[in-house]
N, C-alpha and C. Protein backbone atom coordinates (compact mmCIF):
# COMPACT_ATOMS: atom_id res chain seq x y z
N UNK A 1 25.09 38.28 -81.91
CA UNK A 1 25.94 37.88 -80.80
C UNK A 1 26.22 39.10 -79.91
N UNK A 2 25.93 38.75 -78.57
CA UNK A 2 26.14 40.32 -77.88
C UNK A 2 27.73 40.21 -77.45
N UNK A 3 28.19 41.12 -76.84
CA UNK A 3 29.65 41.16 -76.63
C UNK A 3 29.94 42.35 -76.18
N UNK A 4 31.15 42.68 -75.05
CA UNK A 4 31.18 43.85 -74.43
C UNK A 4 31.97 44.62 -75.51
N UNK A 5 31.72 46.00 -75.24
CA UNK A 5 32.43 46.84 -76.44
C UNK A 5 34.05 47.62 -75.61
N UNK A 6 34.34 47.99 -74.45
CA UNK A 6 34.84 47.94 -74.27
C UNK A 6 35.31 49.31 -74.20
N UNK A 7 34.46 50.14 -74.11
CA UNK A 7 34.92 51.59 -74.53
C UNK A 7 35.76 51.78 -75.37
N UNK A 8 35.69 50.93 -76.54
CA UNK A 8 36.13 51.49 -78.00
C UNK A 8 35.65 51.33 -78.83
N UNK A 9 36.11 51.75 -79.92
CA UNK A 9 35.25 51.51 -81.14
C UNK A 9 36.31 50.08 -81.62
N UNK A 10 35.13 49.60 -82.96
CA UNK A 10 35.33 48.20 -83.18
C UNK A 10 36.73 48.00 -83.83
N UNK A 11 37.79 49.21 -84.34
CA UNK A 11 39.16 48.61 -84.81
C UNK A 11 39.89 48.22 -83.46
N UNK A 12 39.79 49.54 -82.90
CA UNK A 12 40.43 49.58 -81.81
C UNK A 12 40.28 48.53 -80.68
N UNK A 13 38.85 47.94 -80.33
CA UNK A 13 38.53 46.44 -79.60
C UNK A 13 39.28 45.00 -79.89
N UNK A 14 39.37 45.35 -81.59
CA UNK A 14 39.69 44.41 -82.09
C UNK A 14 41.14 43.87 -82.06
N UNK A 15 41.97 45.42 -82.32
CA UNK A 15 43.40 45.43 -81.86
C UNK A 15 43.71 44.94 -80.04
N UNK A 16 43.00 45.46 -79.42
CA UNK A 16 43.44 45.41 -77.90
C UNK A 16 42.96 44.21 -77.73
N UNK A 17 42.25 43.04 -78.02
CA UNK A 17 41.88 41.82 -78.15
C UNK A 17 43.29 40.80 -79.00
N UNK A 18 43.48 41.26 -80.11
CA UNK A 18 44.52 40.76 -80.76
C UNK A 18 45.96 40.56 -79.81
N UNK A 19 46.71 42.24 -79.26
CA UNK A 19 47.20 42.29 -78.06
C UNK A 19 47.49 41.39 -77.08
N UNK A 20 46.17 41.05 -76.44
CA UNK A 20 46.02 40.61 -75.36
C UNK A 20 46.11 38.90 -75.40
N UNK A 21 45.30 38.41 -76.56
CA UNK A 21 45.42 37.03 -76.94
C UNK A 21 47.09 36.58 -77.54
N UNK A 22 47.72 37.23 -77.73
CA UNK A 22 49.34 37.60 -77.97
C UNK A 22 49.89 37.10 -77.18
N UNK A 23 50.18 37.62 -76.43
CA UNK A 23 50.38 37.99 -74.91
C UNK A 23 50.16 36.74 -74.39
N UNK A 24 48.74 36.71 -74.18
CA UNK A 24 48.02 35.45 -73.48
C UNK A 24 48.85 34.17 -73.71
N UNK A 25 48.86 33.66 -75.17
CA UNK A 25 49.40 32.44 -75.21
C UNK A 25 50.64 32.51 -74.94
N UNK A 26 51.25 33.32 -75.60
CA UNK A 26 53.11 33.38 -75.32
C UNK A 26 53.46 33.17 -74.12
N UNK A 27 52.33 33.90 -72.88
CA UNK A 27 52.92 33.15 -71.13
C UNK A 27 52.31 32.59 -70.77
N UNK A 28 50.62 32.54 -71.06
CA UNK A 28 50.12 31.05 -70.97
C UNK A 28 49.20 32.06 -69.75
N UNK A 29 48.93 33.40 -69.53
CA UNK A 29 48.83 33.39 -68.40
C UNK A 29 48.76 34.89 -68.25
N UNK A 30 47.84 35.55 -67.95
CA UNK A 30 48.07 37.55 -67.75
C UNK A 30 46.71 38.03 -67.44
N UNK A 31 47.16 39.11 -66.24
CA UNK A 31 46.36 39.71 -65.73
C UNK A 31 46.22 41.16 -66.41
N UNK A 32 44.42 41.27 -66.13
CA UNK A 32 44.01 42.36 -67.06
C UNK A 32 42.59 42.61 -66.10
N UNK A 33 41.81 43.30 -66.79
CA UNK A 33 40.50 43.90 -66.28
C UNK A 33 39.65 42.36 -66.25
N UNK A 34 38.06 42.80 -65.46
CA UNK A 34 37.21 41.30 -65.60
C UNK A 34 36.82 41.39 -67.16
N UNK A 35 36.28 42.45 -67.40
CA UNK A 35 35.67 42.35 -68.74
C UNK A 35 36.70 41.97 -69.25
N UNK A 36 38.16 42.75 -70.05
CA UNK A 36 38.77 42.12 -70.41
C UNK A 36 38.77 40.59 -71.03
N UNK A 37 38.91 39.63 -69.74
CA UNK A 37 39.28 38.81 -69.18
C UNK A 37 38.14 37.90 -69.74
N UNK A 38 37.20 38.45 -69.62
CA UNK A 38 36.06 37.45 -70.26
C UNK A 38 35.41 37.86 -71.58
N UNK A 39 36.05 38.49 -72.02
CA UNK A 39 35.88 38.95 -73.88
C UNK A 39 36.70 37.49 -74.17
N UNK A 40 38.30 37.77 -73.58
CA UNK A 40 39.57 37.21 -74.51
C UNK A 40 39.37 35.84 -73.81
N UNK A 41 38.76 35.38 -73.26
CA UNK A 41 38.54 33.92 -72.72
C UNK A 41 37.74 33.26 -74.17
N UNK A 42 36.68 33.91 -74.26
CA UNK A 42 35.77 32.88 -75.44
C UNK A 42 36.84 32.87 -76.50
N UNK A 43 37.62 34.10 -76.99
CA UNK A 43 38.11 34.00 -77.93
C UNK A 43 39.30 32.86 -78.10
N UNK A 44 40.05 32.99 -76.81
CA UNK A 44 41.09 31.84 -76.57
C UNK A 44 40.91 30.63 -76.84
N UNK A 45 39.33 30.34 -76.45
CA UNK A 45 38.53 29.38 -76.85
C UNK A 45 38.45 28.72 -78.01
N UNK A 46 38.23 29.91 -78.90
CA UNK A 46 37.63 29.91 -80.33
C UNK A 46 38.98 29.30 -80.99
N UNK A 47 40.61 29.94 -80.60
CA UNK A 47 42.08 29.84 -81.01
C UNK A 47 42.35 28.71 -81.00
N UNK A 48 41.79 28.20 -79.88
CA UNK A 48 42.57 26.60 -78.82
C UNK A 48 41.87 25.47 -80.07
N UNK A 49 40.20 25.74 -80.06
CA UNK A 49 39.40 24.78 -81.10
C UNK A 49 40.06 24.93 -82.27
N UNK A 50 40.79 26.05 -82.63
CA UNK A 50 41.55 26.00 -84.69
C UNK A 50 42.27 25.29 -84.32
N UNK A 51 43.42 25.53 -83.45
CA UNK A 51 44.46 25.01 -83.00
C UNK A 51 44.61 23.29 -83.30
N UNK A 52 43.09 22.88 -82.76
CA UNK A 52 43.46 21.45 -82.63
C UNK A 52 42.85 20.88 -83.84
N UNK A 53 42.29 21.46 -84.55
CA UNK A 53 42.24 20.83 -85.74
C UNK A 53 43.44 20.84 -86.42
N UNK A 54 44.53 21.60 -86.18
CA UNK A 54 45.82 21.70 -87.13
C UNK A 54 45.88 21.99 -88.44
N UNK A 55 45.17 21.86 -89.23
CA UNK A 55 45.37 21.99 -90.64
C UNK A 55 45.69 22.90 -91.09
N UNK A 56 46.18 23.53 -92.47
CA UNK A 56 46.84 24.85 -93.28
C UNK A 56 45.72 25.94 -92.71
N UNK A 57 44.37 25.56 -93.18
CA UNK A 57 43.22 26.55 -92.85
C UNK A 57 43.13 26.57 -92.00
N UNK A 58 43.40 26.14 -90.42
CA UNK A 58 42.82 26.75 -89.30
C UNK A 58 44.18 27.20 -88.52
N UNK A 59 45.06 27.14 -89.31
CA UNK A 59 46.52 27.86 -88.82
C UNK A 59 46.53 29.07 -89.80
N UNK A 60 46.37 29.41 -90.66
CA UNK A 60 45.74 30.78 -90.99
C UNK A 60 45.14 31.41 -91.03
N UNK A 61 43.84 30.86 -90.20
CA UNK A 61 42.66 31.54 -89.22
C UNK A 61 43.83 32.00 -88.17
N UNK A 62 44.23 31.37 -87.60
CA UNK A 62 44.50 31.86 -86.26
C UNK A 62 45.88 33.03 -86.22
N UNK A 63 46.62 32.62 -87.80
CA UNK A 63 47.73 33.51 -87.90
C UNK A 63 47.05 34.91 -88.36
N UNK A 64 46.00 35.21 -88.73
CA UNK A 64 45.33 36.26 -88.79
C UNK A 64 44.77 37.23 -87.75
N UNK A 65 44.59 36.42 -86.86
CA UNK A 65 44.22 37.24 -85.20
C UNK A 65 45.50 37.35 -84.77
N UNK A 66 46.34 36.53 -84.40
CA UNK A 66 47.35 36.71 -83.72
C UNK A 66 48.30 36.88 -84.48
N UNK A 67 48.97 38.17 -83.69
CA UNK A 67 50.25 38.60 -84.32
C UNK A 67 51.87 38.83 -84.47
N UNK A 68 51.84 37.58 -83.59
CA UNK A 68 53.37 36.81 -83.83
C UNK A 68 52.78 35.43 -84.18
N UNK A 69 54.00 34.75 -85.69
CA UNK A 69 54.16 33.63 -85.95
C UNK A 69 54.64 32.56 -84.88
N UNK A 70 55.76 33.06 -83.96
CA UNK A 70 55.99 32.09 -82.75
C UNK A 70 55.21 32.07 -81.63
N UNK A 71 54.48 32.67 -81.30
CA UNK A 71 53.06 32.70 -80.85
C UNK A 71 52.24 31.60 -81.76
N UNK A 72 52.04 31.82 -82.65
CA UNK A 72 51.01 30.60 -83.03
C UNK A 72 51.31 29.16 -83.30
N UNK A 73 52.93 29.23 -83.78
CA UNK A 73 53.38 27.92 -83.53
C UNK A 73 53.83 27.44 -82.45
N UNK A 74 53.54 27.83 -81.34
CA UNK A 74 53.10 27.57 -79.85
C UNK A 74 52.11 27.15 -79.68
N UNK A 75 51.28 27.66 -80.27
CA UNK A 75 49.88 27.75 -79.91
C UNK A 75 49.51 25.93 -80.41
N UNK A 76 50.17 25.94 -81.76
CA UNK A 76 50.09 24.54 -82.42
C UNK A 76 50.17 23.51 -81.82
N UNK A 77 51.85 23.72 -81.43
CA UNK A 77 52.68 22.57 -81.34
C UNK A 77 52.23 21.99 -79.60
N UNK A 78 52.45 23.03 -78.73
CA UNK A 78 52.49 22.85 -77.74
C UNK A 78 51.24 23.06 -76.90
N UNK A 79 50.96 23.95 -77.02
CA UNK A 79 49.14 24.25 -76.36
C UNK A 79 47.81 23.46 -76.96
N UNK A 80 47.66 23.19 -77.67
CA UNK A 80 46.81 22.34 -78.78
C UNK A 80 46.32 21.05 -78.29
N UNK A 81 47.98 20.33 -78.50
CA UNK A 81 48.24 18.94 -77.84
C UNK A 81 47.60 18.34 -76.41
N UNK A 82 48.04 19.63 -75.54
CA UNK A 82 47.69 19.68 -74.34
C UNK A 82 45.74 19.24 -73.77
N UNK A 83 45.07 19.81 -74.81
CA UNK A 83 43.33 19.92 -74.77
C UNK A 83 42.99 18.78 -75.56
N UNK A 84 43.79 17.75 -76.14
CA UNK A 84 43.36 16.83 -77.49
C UNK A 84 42.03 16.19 -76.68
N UNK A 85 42.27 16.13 -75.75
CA UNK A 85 41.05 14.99 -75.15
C UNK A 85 39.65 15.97 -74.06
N UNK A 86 40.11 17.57 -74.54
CA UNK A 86 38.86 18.30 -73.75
C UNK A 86 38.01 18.91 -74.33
N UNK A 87 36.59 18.89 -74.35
CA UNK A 87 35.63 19.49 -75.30
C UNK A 87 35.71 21.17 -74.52
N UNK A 88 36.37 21.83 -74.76
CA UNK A 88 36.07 23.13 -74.40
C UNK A 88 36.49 23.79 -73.37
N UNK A 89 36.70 24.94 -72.80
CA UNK A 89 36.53 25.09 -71.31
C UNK A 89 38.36 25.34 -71.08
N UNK A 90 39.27 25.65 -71.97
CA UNK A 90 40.53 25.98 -72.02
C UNK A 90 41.40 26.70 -71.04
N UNK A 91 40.19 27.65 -70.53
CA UNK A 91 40.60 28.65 -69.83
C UNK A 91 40.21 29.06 -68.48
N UNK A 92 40.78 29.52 -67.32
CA UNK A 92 40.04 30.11 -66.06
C UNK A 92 40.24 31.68 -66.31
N UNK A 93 39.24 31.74 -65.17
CA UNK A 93 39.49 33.32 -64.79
C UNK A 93 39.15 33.29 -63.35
N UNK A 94 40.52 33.72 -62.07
CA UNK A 94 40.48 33.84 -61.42
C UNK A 94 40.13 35.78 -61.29
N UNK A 95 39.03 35.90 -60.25
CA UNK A 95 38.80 37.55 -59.83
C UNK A 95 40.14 37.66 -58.98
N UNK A 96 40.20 39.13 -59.07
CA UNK A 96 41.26 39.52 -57.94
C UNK A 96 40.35 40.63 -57.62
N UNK A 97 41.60 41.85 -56.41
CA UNK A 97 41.00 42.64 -56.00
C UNK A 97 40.76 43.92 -56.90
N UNK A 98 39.98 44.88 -56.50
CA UNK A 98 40.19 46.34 -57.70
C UNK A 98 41.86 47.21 -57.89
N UNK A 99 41.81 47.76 -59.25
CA UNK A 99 43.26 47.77 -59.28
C UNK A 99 43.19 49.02 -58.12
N UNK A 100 44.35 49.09 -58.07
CA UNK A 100 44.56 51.12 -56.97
C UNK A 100 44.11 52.37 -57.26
N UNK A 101 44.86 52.59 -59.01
CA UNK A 101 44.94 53.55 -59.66
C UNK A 101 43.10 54.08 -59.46
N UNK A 102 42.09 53.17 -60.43
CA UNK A 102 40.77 53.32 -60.74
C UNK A 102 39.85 52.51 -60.02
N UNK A 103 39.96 51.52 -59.24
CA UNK A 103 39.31 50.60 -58.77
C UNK A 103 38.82 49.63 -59.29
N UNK A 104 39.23 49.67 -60.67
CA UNK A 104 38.60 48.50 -62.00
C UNK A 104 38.70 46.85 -61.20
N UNK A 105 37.85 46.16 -61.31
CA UNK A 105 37.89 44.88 -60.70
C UNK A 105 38.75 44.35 -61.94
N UNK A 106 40.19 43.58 -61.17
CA UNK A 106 41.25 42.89 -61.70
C UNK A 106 41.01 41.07 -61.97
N UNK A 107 41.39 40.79 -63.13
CA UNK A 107 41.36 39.02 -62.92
C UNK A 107 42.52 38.67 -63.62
N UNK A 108 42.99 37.58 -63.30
CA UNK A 108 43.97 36.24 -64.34
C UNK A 108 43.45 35.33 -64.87
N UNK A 109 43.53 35.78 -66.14
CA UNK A 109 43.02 34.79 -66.93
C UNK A 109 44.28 33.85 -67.58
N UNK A 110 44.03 32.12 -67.49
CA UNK A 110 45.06 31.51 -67.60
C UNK A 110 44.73 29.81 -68.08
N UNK A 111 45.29 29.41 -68.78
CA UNK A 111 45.10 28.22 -69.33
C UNK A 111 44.78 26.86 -68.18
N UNK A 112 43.85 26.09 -68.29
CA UNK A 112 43.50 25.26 -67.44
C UNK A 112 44.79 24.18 -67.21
């Protein structure tokens, strides 16, 4: 599976992914880099599909990436519900402009 690395090494990707998918669900909604943005999209993906299966095992898949419990029983109760009837596709990513600081091309990535 190819996948951007992110200028880190693989704990550290893995943490700033964890982070960010955190984040992500708790506002439903956050701006970050493009790459970023399209790493933590498939993965949101991957969260949203445990999610709606519900069961013990795919709520401790997902309590394993993400690292708040009220975060994931969000993720359950309320975000889950929402996709029952969509095969996939959870998420957008709007581009924005480059940030100031570096010029990094900016996006929002955010629940459909």
């Amino acid at each position: 599976m190819a996948y951007r690395k992110l200028g880190r090494d693989s704990s550290a990707r893995k943490a700033l992914l964890r982070s960010i998918l955190t984040s992500f669900f708790a506002k439903e909604r956050i701006e970050t880099t493009e790459a970023k943005a399209k790493e933590a999209s498939s993965l949101a993906d991957k969260m949203i599909t445990l999610a709606k299966r519900g069961d013990l095992n795919a709520r401790r898949q997902v309590l394993s990436f993400i690292m708040d419990e009220e975060v994931t029983t969000k993720l359950f109760d309320t975000i889950a519900p929402k996709y029952a009837d969509r095969q996939g596709g959870y998420t957008r990513i709007y581009k924005l402009g480059p940030r100031r600081g570096d010029a990094a091309p900016m996006a929002i990535l955010e629940l459909v």
